[in-house]
PDB file of N, CA and C in Angstrom:
ATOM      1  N   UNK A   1       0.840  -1.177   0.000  1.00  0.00           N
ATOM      2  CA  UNK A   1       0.000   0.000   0.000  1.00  0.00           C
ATOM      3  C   UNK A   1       0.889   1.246   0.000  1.00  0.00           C
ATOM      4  N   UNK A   2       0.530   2.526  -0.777  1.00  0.00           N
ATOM      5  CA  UNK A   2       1.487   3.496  -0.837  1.00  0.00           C
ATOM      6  C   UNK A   2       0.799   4.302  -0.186  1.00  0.00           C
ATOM      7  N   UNK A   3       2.088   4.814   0.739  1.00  0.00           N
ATOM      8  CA  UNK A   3       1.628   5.767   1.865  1.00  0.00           C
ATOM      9  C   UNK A   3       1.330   7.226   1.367  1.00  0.00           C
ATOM     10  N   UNK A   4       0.836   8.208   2.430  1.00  0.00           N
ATOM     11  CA  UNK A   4       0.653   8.958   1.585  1.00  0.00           C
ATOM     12  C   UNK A   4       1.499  10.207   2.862  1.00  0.00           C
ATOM     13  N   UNK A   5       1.677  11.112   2.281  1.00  0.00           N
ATOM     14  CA  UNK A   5       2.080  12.488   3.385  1.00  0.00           C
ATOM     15  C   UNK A   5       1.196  13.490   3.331  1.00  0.00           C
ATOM     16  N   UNK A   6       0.534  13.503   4.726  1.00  0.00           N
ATOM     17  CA  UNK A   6      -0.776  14.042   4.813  1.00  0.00           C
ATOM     18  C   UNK A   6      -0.160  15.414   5.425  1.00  0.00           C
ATOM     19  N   UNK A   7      -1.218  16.410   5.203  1.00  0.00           N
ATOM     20  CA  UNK A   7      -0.610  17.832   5.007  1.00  0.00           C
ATOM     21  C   UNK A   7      -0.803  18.310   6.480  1.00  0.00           C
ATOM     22  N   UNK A   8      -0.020  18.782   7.730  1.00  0.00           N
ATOM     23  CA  UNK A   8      -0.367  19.104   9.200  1.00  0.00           C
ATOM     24  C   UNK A   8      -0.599  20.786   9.348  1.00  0.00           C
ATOM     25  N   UNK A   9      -0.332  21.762   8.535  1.00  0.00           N
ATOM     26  CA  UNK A   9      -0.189  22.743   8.774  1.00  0.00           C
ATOM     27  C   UNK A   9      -0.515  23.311   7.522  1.00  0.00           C
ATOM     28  N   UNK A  10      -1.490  24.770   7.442  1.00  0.00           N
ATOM     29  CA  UNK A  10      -1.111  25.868   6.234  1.00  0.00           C
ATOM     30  C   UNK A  10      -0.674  27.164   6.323  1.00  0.00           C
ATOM     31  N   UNK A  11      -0.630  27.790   5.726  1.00  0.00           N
ATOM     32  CA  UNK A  11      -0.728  29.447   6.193  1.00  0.00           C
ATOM     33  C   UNK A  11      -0.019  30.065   4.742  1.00  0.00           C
ATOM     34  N   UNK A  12      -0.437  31.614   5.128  1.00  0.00           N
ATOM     35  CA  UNK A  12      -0.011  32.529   4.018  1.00  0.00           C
ATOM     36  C   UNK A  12       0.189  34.006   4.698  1.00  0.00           C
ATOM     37  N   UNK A  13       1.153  34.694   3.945  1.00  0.00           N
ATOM     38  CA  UNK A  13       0.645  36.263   3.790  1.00  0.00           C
ATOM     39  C   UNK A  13       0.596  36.903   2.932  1.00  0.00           C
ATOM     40  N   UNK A  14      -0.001  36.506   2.065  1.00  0.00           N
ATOM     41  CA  UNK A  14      -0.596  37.269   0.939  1.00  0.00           C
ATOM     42  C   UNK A  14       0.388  36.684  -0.698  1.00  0.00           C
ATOM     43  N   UNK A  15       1.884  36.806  -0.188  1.00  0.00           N
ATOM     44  CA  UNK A  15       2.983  36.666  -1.538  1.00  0.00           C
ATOM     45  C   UNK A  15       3.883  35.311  -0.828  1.00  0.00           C
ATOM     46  N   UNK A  16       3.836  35.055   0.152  1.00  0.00           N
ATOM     47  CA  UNK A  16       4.434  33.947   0.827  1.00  0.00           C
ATOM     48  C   UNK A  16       3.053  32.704   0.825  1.00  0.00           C
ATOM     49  N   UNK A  17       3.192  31.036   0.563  1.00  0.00           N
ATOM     50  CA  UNK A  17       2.231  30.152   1.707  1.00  0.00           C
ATOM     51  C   UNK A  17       2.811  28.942   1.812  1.00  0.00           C
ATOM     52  N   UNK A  18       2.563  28.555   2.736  1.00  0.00           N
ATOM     53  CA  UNK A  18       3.648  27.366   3.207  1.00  0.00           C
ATOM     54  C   UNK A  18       2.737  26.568   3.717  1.00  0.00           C
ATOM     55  N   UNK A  19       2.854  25.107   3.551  1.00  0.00           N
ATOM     56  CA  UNK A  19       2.570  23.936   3.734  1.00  0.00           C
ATOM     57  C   UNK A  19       3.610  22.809   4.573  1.00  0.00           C
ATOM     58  N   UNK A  20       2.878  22.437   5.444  1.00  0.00           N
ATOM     59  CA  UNK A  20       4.172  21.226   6.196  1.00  0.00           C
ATOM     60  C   UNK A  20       2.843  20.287   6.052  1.00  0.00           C
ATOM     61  N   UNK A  21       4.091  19.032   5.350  1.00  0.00           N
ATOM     62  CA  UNK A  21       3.602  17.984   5.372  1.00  0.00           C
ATOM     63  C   UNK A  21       4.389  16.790   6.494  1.00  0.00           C
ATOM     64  N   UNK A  22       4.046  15.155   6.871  1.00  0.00           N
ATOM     65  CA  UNK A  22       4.465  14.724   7.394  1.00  0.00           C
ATOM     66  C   UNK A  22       5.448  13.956   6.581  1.00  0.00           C
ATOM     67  N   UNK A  23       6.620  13.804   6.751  1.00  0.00           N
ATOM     68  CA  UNK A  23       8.206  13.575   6.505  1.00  0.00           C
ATOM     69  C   UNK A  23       7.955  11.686   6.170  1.00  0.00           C
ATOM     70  N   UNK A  24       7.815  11.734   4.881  1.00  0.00           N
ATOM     71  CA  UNK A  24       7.706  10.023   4.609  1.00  0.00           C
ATOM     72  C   UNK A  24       7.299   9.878   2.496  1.00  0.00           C
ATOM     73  N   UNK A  25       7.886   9.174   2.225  1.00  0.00           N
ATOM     74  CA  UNK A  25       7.622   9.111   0.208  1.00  0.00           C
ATOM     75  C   UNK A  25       6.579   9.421   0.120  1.00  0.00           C
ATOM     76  N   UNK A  26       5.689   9.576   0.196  1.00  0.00           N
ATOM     77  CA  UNK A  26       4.039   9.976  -0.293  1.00  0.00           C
ATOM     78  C   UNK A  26       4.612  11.335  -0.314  1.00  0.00           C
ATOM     79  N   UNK A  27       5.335  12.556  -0.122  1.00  0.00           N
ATOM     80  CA  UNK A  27       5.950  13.764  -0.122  1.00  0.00           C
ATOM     81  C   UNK A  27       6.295  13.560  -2.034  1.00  0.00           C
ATOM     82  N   UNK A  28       6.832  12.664  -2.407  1.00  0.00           N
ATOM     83  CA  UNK A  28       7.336  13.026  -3.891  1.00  0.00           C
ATOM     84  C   UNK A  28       6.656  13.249  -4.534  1.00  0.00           C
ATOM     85  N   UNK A  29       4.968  12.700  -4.692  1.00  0.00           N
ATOM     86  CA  UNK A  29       4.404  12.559  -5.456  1.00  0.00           C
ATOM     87  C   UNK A  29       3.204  13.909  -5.053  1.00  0.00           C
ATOM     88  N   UNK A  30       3.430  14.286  -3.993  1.00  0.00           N
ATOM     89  CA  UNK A  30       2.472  15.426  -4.026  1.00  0.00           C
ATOM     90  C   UNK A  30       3.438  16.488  -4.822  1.00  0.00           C
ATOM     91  N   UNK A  31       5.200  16.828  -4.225  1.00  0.00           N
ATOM     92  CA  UNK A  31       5.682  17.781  -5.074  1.00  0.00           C
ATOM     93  C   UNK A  31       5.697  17.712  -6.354  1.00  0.00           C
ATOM     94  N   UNK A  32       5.920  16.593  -7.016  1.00  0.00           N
ATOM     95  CA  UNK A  32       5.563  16.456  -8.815  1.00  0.00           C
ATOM     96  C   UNK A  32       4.676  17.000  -8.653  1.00  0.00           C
ATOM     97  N   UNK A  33       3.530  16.614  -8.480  1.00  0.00           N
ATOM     98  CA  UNK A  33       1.993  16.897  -9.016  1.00  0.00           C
ATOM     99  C   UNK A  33       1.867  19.105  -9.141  1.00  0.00           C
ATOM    100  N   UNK A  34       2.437  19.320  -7.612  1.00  0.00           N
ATOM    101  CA  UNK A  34       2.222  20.674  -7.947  1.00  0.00           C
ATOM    102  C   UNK A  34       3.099  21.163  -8.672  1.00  0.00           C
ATOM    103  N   UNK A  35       4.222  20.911  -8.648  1.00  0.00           N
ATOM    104  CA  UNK A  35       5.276  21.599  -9.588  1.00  0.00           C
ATOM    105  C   UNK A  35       4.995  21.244 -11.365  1.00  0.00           C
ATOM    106  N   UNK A  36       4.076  20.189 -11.590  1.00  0.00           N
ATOM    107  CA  UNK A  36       3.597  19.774 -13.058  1.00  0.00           C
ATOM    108  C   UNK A  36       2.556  20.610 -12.924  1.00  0.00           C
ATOM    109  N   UNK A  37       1.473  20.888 -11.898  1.00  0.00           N
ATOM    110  CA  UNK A  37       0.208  21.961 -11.656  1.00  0.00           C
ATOM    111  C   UNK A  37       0.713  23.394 -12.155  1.00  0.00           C
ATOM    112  N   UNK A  38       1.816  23.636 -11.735  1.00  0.00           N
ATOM    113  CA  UNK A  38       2.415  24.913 -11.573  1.00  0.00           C
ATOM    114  C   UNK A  38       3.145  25.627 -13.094  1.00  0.00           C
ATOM    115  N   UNK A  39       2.954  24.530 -13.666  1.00  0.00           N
ATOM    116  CA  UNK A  39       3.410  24.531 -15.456  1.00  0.00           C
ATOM    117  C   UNK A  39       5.073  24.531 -15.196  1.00  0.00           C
ATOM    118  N   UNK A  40       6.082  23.836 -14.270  1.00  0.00           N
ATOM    119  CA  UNK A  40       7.060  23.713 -14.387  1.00  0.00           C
ATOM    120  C   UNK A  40       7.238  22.176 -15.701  1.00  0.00           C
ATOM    121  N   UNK A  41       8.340  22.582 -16.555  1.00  0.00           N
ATOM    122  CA  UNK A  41       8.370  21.844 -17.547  1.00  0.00           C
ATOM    123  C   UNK A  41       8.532  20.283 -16.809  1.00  0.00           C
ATOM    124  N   UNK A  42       7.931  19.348 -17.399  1.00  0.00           N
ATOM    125  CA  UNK A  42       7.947  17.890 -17.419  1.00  0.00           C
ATOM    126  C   UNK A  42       9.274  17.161 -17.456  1.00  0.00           C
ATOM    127  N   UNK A  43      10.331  17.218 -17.655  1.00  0.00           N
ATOM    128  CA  UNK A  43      11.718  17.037 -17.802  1.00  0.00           C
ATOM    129  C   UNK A  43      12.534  17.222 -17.026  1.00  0.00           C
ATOM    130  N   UNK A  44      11.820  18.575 -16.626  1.00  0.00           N
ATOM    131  CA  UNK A  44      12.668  18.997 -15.666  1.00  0.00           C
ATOM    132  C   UNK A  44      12.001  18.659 -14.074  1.00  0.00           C
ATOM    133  N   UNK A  45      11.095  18.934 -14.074  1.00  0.00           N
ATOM    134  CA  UNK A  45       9.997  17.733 -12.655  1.00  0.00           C
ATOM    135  C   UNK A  45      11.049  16.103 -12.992  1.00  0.00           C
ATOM    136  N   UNK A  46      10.752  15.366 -13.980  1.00  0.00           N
ATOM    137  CA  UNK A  46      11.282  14.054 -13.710  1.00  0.00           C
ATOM    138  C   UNK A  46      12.763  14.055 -12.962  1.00  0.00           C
ATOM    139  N   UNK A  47      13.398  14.958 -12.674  1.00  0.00           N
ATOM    140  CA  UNK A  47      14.581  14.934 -12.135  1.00  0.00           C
ATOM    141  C   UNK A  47      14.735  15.139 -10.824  1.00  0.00           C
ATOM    142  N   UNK A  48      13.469  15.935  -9.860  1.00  0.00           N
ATOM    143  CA  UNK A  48      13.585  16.301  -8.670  1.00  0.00           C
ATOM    144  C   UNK A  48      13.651  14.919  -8.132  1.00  0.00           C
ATOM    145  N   UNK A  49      14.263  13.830  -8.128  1.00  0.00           N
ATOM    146  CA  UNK A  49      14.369  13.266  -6.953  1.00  0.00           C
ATOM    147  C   UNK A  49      15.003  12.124  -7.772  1.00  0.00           C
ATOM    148  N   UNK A  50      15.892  12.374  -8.644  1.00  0.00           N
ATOM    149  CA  UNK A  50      16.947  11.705  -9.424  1.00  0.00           C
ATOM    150  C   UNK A  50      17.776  12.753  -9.354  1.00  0.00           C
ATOM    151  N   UNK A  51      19.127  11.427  -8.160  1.00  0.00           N
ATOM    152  CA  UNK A  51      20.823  12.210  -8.621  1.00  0.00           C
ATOM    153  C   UNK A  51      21.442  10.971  -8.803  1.00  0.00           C
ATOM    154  N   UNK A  52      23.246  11.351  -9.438  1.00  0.00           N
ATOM    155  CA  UNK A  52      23.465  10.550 -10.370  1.00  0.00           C
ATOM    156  C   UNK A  52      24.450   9.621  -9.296  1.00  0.00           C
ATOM    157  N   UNK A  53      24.841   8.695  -9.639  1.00  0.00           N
ATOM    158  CA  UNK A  53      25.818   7.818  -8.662  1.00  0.00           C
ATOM    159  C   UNK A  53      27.068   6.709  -9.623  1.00  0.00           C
ATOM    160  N   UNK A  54      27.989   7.149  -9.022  1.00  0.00           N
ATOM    161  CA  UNK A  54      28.813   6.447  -9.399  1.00  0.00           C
ATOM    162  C   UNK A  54      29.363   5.150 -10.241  1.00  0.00           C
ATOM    163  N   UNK A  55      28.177   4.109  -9.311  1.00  0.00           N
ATOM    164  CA  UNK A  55      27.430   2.677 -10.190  1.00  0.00           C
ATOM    165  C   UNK A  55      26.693   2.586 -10.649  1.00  0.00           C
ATOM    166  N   UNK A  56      25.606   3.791 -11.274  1.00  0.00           N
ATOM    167  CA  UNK A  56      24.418   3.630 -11.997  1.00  0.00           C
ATOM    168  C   UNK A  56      24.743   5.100 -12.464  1.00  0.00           C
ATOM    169  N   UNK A  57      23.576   4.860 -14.128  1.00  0.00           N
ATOM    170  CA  UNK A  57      23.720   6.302 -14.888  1.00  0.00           C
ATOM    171  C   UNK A  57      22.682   7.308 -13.288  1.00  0.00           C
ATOM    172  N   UNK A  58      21.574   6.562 -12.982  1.00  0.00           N
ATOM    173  CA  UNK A  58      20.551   7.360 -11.964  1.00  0.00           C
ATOM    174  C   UNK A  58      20.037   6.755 -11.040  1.00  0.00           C
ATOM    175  N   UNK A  59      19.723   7.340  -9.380  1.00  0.00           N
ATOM    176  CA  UNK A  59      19.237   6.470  -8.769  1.00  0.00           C
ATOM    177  C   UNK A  59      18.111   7.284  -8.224  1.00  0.00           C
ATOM    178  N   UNK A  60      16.854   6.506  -8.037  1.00  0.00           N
ATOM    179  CA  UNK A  60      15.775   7.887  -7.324  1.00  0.00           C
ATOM    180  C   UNK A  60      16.017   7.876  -5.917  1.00  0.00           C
ATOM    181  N   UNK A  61      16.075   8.806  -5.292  1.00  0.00           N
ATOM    182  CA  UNK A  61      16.365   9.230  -3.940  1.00  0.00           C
ATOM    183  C   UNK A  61      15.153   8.864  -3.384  1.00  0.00           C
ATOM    184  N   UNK A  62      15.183   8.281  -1.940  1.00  0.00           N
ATOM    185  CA  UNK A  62      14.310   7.969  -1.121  1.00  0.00           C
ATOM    186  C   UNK A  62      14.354   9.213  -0.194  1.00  0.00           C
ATOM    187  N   UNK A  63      12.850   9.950   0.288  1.00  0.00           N
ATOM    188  CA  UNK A  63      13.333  10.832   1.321  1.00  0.00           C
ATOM    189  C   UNK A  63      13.502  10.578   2.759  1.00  0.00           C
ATOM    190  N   UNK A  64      13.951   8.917   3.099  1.00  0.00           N
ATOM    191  CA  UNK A  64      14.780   9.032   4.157  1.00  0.00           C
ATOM    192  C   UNK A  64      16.021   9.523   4.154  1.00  0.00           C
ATOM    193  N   UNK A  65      16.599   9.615   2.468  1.00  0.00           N
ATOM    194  CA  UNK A  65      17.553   9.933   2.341  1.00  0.00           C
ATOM    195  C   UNK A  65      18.461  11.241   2.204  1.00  0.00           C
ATOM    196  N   UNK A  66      17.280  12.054   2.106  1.00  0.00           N
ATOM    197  CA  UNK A  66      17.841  13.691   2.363  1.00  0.00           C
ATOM    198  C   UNK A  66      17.908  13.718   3.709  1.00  0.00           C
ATOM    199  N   UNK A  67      19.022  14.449   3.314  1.00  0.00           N
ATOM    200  CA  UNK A  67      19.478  15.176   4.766  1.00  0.00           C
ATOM    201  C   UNK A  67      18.555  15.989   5.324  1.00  0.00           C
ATOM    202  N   UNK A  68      18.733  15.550   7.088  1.00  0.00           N
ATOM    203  CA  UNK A  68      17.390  16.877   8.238  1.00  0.00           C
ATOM    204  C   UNK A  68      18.583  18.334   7.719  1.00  0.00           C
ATOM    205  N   UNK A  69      17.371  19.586   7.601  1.00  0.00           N
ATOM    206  CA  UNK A  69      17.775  20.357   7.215  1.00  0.00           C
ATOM    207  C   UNK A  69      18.256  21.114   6.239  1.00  0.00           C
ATOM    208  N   UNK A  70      18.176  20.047   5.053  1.00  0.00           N
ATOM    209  CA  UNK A  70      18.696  20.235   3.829  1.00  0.00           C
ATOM    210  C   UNK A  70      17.105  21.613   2.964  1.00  0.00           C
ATOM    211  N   UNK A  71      17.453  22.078   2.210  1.00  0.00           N
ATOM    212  CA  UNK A  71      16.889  22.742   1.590  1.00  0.00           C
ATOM    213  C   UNK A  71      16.773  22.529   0.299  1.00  0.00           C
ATOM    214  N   UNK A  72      15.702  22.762  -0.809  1.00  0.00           N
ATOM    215  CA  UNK A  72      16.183  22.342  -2.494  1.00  0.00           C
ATOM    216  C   UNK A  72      15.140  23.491  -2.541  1.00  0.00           C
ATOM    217  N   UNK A  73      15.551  24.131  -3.761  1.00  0.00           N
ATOM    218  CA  UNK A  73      14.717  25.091  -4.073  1.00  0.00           C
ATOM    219  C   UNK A  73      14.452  25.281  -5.960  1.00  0.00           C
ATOM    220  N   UNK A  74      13.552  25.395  -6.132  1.00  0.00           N
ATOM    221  CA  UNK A  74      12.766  25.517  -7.649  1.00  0.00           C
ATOM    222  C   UNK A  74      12.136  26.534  -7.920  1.00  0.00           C
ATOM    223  N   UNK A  75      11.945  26.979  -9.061  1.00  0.00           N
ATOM    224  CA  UNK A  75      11.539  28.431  -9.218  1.00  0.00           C
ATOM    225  C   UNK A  75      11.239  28.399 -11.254  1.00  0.00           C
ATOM    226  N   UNK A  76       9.961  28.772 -11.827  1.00  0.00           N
ATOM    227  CA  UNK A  76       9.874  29.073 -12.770  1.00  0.00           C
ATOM    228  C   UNK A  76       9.737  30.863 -13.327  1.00  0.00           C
ATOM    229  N   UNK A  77       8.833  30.955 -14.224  1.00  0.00           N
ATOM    230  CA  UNK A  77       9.102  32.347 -14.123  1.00  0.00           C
ATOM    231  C   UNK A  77       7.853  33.143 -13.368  1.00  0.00           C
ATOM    232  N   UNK A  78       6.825  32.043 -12.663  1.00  0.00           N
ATOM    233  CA  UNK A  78       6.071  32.658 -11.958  1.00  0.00           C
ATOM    234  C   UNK A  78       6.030  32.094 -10.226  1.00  0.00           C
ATOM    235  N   UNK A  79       6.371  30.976 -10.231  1.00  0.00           N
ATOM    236  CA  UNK A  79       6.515  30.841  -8.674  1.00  0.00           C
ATOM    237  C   UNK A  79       8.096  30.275  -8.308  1.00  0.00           C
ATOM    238  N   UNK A  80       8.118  30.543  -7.029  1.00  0.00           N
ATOM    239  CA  UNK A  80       9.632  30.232  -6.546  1.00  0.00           C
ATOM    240  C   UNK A  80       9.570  28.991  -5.230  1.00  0.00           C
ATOM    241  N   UNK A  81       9.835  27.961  -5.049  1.00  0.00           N
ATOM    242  CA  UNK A  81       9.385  27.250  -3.934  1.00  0.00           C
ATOM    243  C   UNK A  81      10.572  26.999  -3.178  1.00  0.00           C
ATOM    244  N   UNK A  82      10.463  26.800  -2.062  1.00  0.00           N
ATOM    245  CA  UNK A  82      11.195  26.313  -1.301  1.00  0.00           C
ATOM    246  C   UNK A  82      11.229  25.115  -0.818  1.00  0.00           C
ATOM    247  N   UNK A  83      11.950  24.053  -0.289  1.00  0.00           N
ATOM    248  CA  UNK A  83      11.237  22.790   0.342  1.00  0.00           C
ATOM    249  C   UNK A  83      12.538  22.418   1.422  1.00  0.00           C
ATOM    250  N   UNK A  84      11.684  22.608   2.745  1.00  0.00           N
ATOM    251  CA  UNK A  84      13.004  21.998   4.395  1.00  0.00           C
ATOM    252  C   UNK A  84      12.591  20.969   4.275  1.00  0.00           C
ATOM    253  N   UNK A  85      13.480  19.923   4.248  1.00  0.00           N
ATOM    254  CA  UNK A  85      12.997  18.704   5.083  1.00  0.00           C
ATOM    255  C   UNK A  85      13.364  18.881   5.953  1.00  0.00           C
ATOM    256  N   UNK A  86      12.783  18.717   7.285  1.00  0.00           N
ATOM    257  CA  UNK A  86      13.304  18.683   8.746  1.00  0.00           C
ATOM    258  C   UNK A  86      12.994  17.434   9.108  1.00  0.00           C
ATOM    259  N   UNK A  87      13.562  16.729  10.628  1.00  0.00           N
ATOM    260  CA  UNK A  87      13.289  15.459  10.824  1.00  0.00           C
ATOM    261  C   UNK A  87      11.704  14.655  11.037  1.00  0.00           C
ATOM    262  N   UNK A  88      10.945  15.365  11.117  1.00  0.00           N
ATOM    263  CA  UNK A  88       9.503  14.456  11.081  1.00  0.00           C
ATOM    264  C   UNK A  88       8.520  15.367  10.054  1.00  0.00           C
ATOM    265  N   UNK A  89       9.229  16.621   9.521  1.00  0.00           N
ATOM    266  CA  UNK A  89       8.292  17.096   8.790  1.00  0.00           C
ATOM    267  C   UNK A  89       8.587  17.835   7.415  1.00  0.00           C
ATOM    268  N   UNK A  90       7.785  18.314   6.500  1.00  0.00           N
ATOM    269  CA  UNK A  90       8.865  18.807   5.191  1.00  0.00           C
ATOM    270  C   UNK A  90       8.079  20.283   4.880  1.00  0.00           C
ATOM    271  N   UNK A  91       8.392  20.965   5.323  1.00  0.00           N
ATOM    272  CA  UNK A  91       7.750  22.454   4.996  1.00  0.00           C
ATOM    273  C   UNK A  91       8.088  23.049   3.584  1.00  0.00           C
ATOM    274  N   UNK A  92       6.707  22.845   2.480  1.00  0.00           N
ATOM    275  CA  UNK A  92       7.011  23.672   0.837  1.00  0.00           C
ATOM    276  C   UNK A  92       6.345  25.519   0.950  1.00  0.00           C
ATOM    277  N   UNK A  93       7.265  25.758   0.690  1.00  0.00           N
ATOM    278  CA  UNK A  93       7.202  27.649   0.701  1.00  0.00           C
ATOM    279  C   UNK A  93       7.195  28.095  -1.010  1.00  0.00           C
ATOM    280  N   UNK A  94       5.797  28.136  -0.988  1.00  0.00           N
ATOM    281  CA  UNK A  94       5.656  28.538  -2.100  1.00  0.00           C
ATOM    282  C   UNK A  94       5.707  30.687  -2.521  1.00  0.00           C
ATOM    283  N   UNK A  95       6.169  31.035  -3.086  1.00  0.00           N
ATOM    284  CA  UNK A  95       6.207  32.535  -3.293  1.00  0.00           C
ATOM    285  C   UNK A  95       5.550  33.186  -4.683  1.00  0.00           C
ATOM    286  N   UNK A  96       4.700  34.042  -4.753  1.00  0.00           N
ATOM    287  CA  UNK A  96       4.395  33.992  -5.669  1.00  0.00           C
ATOM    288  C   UNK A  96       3.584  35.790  -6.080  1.00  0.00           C
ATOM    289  N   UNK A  97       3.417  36.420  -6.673  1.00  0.00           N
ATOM    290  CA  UNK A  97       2.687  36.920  -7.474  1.00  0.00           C
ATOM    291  C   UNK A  97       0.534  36.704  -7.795  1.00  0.00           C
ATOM    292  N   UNK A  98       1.043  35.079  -8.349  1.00  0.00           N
ATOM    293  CA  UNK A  98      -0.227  34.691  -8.775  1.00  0.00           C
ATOM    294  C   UNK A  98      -0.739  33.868  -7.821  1.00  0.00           C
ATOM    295  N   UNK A  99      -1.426  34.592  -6.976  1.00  0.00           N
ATOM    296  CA  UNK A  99      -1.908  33.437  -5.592  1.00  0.00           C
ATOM    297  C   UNK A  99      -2.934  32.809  -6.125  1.00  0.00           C
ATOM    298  N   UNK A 100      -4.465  33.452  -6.736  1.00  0.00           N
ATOM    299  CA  UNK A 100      -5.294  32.630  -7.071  1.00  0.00           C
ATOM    300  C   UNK A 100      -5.144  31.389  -7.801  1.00  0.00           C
ATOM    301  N   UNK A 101      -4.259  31.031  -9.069  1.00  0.00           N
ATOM    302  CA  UNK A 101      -3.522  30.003  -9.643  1.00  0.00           C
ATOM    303  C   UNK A 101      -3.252  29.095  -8.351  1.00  0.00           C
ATOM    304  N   UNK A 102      -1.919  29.671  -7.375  1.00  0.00           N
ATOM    305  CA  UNK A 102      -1.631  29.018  -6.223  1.00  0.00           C
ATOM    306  C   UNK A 102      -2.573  28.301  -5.985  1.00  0.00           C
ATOM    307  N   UNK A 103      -3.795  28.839  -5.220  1.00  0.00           N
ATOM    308  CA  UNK A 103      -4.894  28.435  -4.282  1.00  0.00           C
ATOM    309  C   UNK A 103      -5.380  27.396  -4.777  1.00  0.00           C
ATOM    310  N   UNK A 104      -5.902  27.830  -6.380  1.00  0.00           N
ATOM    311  CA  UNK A 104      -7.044  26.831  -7.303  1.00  0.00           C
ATOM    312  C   UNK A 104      -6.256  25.355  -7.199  1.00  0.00           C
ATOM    313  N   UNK A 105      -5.035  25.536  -7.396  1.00  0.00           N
ATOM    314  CA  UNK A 105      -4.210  24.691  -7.797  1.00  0.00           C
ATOM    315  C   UNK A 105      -3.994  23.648  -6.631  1.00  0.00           C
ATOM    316  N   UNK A 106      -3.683  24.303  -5.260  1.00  0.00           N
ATOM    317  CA  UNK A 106      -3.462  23.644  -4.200  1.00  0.00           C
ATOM    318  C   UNK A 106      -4.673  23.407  -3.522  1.00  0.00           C
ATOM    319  N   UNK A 107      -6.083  23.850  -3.765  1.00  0.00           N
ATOM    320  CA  UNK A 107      -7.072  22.694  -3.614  1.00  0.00           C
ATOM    321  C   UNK A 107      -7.242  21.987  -4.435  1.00  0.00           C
ATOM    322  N   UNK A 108      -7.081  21.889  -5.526  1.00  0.00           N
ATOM    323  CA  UNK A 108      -7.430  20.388  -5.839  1.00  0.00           C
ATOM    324  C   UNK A 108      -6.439  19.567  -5.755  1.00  0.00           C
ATOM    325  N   UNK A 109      -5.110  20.165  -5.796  1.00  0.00           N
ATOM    326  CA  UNK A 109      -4.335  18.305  -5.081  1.00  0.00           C
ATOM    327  C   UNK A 109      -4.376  18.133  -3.409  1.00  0.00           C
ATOM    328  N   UNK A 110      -4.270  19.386  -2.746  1.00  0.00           N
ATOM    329  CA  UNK A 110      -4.647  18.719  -1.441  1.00  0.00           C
ATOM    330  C   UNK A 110      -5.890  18.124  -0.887  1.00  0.00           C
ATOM    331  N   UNK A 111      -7.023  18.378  -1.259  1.00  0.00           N
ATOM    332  CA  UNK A 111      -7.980  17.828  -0.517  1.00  0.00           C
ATOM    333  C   UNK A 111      -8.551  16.688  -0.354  1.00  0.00           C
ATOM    334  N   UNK A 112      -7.449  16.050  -1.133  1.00  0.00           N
ATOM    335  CA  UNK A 112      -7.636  14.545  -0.809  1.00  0.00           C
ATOM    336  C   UNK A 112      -7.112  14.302   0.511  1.00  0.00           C
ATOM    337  N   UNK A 113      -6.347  15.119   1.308  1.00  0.00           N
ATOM    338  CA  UNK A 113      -5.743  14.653   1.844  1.00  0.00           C
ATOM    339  C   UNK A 113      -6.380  15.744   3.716  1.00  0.00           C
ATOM    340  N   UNK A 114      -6.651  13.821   4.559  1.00  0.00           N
ATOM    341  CA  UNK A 114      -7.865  14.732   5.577  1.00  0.00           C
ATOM    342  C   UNK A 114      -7.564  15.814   6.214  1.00  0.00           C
ATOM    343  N   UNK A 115      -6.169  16.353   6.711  1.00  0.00           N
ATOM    344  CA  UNK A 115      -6.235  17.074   7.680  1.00  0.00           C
ATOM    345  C   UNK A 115      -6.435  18.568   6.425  1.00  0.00           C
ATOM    346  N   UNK A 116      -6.773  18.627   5.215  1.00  0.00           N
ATOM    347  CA  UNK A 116      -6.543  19.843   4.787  1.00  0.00           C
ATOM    348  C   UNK A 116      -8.072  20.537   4.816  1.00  0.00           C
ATOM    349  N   UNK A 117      -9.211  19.156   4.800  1.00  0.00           N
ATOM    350  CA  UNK A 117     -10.547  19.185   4.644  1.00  0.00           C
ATOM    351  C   UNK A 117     -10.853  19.882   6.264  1.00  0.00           C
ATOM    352  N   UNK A 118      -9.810  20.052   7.518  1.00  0.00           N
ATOM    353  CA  UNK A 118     -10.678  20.162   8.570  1.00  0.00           C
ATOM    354  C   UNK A 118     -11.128  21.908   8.406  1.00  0.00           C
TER     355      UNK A 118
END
């Protein structure tokens, strides 16, 4: 069964909104989804969580495997994101201009997910 990383926290101020989710792989597949939502090119999404290794041309990174504290950051020409993993949780800082896009966008992939429905 594939787990999922259910969303614990939201907030905004207006050009800043940030999301913490809980720290476990169900995290990859929500960031694809918005960063493909977000019209970041397709090519370049397939890579966030492919780096290269020594004995293989690619290996996909598990996120037990980022480092607590580590930061990765993405940015097209309309939003800029941020993403902490910290140790039990992964906070995405989205920045932006076009919040309504934002919003539309981030209800419909979060609300599958219960704590966003409370």
């Amino acid at each position: 069964m594939k787990k999922k990383s259910y969303l614990i926290e939201i907030g905004n101020d207006g050009f800043k909104h940030w999301y913490t989710f809980e720290r476990n792989e169900g995290f990859k597949e929500i960031l694809t989804n918005l960063l493909l939502s977000l019209k970041f090119k397709k090519d370049y999404v397939d890579t966030v969580f492919v780096s290269e290794n020594q004995h293989t041309d690619e290996i996909t990174e598990k996120i037990s495997d980022i480092v607590v504290e580590h930061v990765r950051f993405y940015s097209n020409d309309k939003f800029n994101i941020e993403v902490f993993y910290g140790t039990k949780s992964i906070i995405l800082i989205v920045r932006t201009k076009f919040r309504k896009l934002l919003v539309k966008v981030a209800e419909k992939l979060f609300k599958t997910y219960p704590e966003f429905e409370k």
